[in-house]
N, C-alpha and C. Protein backbone atom coordinates (compact mmCIF):
# COMPACT_ATOMS: atom_id res chain seq x y z
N UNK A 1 192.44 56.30 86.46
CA UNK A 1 191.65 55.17 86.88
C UNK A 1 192.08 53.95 86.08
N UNK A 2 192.51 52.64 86.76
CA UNK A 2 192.69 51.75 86.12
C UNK A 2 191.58 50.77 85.52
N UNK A 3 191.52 50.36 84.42
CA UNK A 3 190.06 49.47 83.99
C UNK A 3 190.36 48.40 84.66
N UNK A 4 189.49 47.36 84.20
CA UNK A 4 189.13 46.04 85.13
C UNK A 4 190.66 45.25 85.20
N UNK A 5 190.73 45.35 83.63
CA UNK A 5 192.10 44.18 83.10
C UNK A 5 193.28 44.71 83.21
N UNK A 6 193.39 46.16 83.63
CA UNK A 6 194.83 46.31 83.97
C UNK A 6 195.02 46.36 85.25
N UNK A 7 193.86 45.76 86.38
CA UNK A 7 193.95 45.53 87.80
C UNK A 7 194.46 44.25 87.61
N UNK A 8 193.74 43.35 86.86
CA UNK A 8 194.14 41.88 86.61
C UNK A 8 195.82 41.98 86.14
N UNK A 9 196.01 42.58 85.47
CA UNK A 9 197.45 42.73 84.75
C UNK A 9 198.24 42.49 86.21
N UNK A 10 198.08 44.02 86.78
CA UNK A 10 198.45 44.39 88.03
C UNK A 10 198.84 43.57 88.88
N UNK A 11 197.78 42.42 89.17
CA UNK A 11 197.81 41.84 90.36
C UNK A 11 198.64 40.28 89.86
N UNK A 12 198.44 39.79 88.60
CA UNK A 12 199.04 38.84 88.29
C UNK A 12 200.54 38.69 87.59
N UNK A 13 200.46 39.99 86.80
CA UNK A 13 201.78 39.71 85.92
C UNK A 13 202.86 40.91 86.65
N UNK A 14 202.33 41.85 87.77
CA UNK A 14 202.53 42.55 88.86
C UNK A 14 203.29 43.72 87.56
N UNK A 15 202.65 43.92 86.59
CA UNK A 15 202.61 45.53 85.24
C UNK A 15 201.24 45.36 84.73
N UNK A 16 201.41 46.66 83.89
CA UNK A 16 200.47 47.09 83.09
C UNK A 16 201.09 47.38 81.83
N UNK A 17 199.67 46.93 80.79
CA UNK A 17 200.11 47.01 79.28
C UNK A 17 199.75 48.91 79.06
N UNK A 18 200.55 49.16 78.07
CA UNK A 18 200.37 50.37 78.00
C UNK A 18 200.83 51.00 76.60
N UNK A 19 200.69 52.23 75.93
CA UNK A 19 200.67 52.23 74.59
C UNK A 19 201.19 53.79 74.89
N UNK A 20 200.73 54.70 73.89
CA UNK A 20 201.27 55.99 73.63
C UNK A 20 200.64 56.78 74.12
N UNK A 21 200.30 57.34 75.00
CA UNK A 21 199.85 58.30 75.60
C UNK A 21 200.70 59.57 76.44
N UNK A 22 199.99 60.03 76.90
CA UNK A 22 200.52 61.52 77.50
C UNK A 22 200.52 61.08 79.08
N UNK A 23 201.81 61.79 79.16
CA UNK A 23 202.31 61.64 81.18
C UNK A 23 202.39 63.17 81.31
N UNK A 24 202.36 63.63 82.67
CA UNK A 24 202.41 64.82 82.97
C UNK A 24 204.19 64.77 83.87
N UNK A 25 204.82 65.50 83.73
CA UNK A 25 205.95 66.08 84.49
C UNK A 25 206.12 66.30 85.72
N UNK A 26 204.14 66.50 86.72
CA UNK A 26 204.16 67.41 87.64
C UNK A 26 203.01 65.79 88.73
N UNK A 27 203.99 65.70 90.06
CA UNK A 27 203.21 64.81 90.33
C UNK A 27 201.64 65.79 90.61
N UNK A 28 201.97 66.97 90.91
CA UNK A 28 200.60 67.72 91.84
C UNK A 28 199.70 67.99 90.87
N UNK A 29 200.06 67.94 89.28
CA UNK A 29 198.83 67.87 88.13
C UNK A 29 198.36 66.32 88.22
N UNK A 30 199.12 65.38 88.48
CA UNK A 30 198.51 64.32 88.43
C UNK A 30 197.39 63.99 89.14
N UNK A 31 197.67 64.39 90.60
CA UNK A 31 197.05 64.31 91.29
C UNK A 31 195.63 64.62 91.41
N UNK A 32 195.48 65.76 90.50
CA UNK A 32 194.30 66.17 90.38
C UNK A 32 193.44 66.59 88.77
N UNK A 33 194.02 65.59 88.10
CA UNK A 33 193.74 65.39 86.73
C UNK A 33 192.36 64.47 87.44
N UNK A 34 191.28 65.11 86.32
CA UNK A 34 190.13 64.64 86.40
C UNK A 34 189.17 64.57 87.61
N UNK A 35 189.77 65.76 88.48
CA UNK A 35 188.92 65.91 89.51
C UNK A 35 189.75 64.85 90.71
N UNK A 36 191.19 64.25 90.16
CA UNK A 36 191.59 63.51 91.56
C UNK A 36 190.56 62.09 92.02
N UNK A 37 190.89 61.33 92.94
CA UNK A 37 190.36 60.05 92.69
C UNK A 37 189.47 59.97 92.47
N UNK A 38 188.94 58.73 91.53
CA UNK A 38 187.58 58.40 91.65
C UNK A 38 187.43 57.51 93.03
N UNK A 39 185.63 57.46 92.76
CA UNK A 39 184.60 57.00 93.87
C UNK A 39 185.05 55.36 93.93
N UNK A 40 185.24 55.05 95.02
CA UNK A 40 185.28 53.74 95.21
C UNK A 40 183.82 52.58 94.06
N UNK A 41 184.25 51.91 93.71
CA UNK A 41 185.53 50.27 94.36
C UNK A 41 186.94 50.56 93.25
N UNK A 42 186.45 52.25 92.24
CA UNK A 42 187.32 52.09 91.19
C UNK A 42 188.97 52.69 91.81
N UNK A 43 190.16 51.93 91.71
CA UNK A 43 191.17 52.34 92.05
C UNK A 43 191.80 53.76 91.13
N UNK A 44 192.48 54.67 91.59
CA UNK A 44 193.39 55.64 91.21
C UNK A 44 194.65 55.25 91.42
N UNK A 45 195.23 55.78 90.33
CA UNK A 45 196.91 54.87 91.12
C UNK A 45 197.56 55.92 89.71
N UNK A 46 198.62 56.49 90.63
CA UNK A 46 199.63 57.32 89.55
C UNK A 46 200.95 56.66 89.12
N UNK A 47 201.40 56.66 88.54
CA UNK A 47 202.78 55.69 88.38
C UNK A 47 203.74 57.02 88.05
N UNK A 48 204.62 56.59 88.46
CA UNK A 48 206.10 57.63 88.02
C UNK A 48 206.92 56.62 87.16
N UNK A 49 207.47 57.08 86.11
CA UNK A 49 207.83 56.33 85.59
C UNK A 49 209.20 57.41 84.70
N UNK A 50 210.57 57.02 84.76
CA UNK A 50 211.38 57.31 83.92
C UNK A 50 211.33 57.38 82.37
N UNK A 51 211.26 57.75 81.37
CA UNK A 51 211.44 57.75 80.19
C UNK A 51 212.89 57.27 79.77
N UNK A 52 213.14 56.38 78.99
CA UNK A 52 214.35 55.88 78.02
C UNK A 52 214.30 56.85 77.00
N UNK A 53 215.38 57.74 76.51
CA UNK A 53 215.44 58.81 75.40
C UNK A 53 214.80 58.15 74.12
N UNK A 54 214.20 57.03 73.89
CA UNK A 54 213.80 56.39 72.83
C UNK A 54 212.23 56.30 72.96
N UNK A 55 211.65 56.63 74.52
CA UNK A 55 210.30 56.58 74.73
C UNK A 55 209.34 57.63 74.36
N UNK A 56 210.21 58.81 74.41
CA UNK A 56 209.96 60.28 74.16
C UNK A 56 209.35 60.56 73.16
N UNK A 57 207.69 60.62 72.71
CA UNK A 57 207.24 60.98 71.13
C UNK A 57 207.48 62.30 71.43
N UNK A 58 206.77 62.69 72.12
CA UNK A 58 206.91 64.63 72.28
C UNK A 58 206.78 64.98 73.47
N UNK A 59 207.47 66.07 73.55
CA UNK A 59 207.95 66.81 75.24
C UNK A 59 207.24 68.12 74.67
N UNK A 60 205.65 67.83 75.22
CA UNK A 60 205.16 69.28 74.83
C UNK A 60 205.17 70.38 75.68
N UNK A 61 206.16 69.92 76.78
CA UNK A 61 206.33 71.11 77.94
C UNK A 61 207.64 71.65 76.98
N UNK A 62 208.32 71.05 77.11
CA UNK A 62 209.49 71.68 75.90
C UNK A 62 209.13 72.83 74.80
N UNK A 63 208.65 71.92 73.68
CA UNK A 63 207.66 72.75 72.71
C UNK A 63 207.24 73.97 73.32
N UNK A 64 206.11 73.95 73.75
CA UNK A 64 205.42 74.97 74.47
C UNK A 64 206.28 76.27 74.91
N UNK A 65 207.52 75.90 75.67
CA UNK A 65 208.03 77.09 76.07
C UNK A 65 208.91 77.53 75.10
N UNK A 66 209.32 77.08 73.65
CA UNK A 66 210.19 77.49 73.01
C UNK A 66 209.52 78.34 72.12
N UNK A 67 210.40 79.70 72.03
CA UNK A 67 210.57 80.91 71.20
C UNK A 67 209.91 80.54 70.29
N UNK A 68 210.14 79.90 69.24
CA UNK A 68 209.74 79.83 67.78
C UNK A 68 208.44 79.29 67.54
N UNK A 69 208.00 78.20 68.84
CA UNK A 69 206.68 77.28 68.75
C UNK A 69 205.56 79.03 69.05
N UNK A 70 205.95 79.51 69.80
CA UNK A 70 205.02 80.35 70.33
C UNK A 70 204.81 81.49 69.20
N UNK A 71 206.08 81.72 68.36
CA UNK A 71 205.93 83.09 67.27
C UNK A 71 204.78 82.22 66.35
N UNK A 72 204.69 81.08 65.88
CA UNK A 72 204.71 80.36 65.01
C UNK A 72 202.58 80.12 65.24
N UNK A 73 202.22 79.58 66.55
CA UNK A 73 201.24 80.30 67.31
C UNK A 73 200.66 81.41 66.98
N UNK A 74 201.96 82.29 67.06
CA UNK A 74 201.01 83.95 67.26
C UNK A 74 200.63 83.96 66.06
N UNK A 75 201.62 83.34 64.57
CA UNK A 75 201.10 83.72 63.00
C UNK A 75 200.32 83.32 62.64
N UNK A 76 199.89 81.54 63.23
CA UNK A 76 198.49 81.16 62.50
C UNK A 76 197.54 81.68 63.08
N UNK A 77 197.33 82.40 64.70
CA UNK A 77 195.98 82.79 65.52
C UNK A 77 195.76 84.39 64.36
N UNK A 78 197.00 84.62 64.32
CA UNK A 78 196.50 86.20 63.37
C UNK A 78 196.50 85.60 62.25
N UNK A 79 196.45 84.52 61.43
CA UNK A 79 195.93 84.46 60.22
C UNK A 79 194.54 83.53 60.70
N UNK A 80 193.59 83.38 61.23
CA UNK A 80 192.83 82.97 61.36
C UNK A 80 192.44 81.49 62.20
N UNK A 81 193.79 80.92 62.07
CA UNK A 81 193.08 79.82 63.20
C UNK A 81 193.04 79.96 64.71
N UNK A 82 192.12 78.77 64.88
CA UNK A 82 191.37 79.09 65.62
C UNK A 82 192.10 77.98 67.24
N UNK A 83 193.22 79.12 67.97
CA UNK A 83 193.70 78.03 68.87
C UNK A 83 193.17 77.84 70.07
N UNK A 84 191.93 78.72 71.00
CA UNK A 84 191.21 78.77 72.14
C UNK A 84 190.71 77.65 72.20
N UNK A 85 190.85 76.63 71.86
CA UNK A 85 190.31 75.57 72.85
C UNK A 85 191.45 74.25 73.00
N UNK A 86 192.52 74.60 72.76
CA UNK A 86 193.49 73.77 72.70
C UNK A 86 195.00 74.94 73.59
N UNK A 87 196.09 74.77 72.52
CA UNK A 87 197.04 75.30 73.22
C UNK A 87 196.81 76.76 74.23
N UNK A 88 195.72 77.62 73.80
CA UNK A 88 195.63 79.26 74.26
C UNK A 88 194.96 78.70 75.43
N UNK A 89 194.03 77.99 75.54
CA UNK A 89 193.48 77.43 76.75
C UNK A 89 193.85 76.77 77.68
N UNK A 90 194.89 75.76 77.45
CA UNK A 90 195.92 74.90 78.37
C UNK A 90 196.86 75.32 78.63
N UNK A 91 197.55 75.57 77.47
CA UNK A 91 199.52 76.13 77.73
C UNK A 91 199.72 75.05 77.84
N UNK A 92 200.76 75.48 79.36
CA UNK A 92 201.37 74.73 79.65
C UNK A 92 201.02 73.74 80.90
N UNK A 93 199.73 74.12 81.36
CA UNK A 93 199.04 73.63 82.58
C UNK A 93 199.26 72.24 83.29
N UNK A 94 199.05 71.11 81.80
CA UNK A 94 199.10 69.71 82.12
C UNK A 94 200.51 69.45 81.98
N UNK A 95 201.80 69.92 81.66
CA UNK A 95 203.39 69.70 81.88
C UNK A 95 203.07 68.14 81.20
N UNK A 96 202.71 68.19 80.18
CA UNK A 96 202.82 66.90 78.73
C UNK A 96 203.70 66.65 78.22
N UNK A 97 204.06 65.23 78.59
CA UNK A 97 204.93 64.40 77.52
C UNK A 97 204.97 63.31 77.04
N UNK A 98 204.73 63.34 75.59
CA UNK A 98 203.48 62.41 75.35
C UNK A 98 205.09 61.02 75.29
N UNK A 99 204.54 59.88 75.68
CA UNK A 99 205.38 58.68 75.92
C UNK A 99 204.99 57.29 74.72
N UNK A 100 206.04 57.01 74.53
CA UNK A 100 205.60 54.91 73.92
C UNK A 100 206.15 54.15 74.80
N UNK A 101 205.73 53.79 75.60
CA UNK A 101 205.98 52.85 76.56
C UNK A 101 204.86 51.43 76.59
N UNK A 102 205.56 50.11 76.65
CA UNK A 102 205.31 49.22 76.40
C UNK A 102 204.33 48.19 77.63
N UNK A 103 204.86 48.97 79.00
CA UNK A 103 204.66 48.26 79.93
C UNK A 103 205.29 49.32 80.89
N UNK A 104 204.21 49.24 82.61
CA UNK A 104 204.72 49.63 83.32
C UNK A 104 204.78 49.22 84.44
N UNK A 105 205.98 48.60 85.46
CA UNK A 105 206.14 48.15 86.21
C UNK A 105 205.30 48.34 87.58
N UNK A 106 204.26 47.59 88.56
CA UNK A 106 203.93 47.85 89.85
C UNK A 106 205.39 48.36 90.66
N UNK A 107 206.50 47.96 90.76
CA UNK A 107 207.09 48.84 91.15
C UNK A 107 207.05 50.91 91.04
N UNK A 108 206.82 50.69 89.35
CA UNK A 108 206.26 52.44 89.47
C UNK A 108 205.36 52.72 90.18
N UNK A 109 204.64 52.21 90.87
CA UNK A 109 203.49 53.15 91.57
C UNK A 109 204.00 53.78 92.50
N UNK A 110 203.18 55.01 91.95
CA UNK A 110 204.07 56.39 93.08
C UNK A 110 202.66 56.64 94.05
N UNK A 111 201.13 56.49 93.46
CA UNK A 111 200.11 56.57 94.88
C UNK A 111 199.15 55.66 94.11
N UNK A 112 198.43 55.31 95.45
CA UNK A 112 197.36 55.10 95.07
C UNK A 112 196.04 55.88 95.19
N UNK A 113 194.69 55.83 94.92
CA UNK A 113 193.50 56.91 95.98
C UNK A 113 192.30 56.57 95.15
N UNK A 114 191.26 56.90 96.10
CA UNK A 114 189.85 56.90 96.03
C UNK A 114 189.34 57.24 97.49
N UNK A 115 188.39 57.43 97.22
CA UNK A 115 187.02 57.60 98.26
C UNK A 115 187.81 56.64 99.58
N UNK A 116 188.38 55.75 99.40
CA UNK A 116 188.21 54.90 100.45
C UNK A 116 189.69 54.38 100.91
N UNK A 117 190.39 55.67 100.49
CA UNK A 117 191.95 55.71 100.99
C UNK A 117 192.03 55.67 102.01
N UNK A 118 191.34 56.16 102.80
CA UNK A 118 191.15 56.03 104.62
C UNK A 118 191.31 54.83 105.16
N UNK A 119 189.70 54.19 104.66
CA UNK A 119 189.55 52.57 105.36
C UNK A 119 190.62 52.23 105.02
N UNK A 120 191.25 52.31 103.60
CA UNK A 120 192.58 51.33 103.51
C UNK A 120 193.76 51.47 104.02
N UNK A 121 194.04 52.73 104.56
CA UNK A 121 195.32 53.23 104.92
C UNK A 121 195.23 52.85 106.19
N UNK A 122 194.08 52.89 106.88
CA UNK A 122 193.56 51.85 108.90
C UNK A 122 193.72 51.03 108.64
N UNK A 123 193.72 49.92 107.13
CA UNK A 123 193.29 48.67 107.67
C UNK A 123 194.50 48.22 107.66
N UNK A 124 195.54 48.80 107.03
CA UNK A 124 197.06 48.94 106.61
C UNK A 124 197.77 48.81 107.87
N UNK A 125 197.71 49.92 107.75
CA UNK A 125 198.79 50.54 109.12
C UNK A 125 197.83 50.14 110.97
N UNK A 126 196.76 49.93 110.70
CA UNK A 126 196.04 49.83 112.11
C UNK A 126 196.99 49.06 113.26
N UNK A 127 197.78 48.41 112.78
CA UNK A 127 198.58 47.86 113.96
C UNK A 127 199.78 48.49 113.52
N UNK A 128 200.49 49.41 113.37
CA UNK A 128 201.67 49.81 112.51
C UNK A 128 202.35 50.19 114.37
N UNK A 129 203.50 49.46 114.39
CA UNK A 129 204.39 50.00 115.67
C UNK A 129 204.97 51.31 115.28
N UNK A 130 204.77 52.35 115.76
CA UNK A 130 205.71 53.28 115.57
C UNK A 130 206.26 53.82 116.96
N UNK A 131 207.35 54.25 117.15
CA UNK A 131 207.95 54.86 118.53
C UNK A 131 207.87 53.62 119.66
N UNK A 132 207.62 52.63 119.21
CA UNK A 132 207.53 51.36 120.29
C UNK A 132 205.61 51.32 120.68
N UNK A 133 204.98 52.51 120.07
CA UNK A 133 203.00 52.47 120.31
C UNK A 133 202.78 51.27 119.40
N UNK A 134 201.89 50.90 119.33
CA UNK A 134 200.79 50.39 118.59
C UNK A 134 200.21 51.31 118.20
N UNK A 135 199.82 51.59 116.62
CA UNK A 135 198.79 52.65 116.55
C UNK A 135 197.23 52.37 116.21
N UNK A 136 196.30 53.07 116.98
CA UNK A 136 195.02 52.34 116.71
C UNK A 136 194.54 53.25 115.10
N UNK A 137 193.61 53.11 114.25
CA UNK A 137 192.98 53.40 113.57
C UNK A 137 192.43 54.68 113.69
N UNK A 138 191.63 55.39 114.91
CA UNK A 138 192.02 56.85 115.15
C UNK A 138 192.96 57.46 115.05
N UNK A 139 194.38 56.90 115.56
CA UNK A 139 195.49 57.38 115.90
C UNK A 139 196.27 57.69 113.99
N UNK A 140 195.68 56.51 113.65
CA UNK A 140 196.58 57.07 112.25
C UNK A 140 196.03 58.29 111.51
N UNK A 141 194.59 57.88 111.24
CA UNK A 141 193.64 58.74 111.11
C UNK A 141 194.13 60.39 111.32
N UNK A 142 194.69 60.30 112.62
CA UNK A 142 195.08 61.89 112.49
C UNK A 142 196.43 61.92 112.38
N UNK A 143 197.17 61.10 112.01
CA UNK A 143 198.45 61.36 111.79
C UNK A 143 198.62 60.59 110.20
N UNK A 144 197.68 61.04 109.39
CA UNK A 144 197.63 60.83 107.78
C UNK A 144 199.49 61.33 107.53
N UNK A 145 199.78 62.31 107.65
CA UNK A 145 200.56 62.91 106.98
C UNK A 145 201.75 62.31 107.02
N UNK A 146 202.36 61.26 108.26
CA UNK A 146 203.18 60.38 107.94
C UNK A 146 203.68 59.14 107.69
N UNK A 147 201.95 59.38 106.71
CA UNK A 147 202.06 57.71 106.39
C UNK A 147 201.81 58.29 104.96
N UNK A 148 202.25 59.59 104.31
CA UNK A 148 202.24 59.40 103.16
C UNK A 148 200.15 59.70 102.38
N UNK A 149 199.31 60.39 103.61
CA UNK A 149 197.98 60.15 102.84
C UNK A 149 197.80 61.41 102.87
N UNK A 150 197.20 62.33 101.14
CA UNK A 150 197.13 63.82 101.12
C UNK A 150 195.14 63.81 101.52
N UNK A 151 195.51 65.18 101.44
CA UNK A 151 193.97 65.53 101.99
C UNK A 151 192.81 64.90 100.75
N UNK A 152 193.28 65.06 99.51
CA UNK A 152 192.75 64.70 98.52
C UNK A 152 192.37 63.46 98.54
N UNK A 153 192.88 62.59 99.35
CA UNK A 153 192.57 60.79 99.38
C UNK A 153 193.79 59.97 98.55
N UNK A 154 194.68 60.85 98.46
CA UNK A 154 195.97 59.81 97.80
C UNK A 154 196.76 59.42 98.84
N UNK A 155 197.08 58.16 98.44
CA UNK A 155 198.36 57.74 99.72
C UNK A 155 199.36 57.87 98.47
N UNK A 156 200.45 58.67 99.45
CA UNK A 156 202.17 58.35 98.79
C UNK A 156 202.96 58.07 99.47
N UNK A 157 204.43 57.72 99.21
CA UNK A 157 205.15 57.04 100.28
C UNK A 157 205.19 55.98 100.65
N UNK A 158 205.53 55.71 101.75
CA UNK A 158 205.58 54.56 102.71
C UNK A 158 203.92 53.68 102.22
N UNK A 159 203.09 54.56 102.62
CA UNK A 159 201.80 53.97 102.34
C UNK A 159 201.66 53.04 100.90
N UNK A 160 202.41 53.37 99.97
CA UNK A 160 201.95 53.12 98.54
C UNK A 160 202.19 51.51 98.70
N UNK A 161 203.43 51.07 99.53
CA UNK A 161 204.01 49.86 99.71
C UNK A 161 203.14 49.30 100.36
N UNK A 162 202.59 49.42 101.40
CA UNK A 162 201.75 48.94 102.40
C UNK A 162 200.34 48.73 101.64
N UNK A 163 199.88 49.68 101.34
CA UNK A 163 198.80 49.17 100.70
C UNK A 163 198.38 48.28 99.54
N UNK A 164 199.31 48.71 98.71
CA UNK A 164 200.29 47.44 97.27
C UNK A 164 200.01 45.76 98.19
N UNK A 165 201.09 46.12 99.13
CA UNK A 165 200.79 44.25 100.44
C UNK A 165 199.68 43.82 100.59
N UNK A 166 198.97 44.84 100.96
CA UNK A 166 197.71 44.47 101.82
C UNK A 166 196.70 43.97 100.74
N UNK A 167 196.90 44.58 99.20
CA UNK A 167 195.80 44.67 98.44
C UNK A 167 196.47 43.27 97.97
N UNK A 168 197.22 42.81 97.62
CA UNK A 168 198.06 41.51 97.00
C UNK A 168 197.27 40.43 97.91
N UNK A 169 197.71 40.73 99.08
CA UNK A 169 197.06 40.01 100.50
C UNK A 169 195.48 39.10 100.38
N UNK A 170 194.84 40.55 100.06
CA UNK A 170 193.05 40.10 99.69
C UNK A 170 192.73 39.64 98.69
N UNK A 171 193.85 39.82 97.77
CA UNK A 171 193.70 39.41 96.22
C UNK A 171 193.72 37.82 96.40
N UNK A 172 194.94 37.46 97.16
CA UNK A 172 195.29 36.09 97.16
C UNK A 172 194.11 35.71 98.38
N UNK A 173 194.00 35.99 99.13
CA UNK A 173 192.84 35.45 100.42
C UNK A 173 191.35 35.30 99.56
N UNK A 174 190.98 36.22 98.11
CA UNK A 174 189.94 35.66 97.39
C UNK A 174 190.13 34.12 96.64
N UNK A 175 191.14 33.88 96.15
CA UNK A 175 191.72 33.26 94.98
C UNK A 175 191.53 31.86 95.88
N UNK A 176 192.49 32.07 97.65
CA UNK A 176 192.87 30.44 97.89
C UNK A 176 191.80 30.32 98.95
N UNK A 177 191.58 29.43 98.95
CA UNK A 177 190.60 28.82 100.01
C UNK A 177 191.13 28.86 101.12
């Protein structure tokens, strides 16, 4: 979920400020980290983003699967600590790598989603020519799947662009008279 000021970021300086945190490897964990979109008016938006070999604090999918991290595991759980609510409980589930990245480009956005991926993906595409049709808003409606919208309420694809426009669109239609 993006906060208020990195929509503002978003929409004006067209990135987001960003610091050290953890990315996942797997778009389909992303997708459904935290239960998957929130409830409208708050946006979801996943970014894909490359790593520079200099961005890399830790590749704990790496870690995780290596021989020695795991013996090393087994010696402190048999000497007493206590790892069930951290590594014995996750693994490797969330595919973590924790990043320093400074900034991330609106070009990275790989989806967007919420509650109200629908209305936006009609209000998008509602006139979208395809095959020489016009498509009405029912019509996309059931043909989500090639415009890029999962059952979950994420648009990817084609959609991510379109809706990126459309949302720029209303941004600026608030702003100018």
């Amino acid at each position: 979920m993006l906060a208020k000021s990195a929509v503002s970021e978003l929409f004006f300086t067209f990135k987001i400020s960003e610091e050290t945190s953890s990315w996942t490897t797997r778009s389909s964990v992303a997708a459904k980290f935290k239960g998957g979109p929130p409830d409208p008016p708050k946006p979801g938006v996943i970014f894909a983003h490359q790593p520079a070999a200099g961005e890399v604090v830790l590749n704990l999918e790496r870690l995780i699967s290596h021989s020695e991290f795991r013996d090393s595991v087994a010696y402190w759980k048999a000497h007493g600590l206590d790892v069930s609510s951290g590594i014995e409980r996750w693994g490797n589930t969330q595919h973590e790598v924790v990043l320093f990245v400074d900034q991330v480009p609106h070009k990275e956005i790989y989806a967007f989603g919420s509650n109200s991926a629908t209305s936006a993906i009609e209000k998008a595409l509602g006139t979208t020519v395809i095959g020489g049709t016009a498509l009405t808003p029912n019509e996309v409606t059931r043909q989500f799947g090639e415009f890029g919208v999962s059952t979950k309420r994420w648009i990817f694809g084609d959609g991510v662009e379109r809706i990126y426009r459309n949302w720029i669109e209303t941004m600026l239609g608030r702003l100018l008279p």
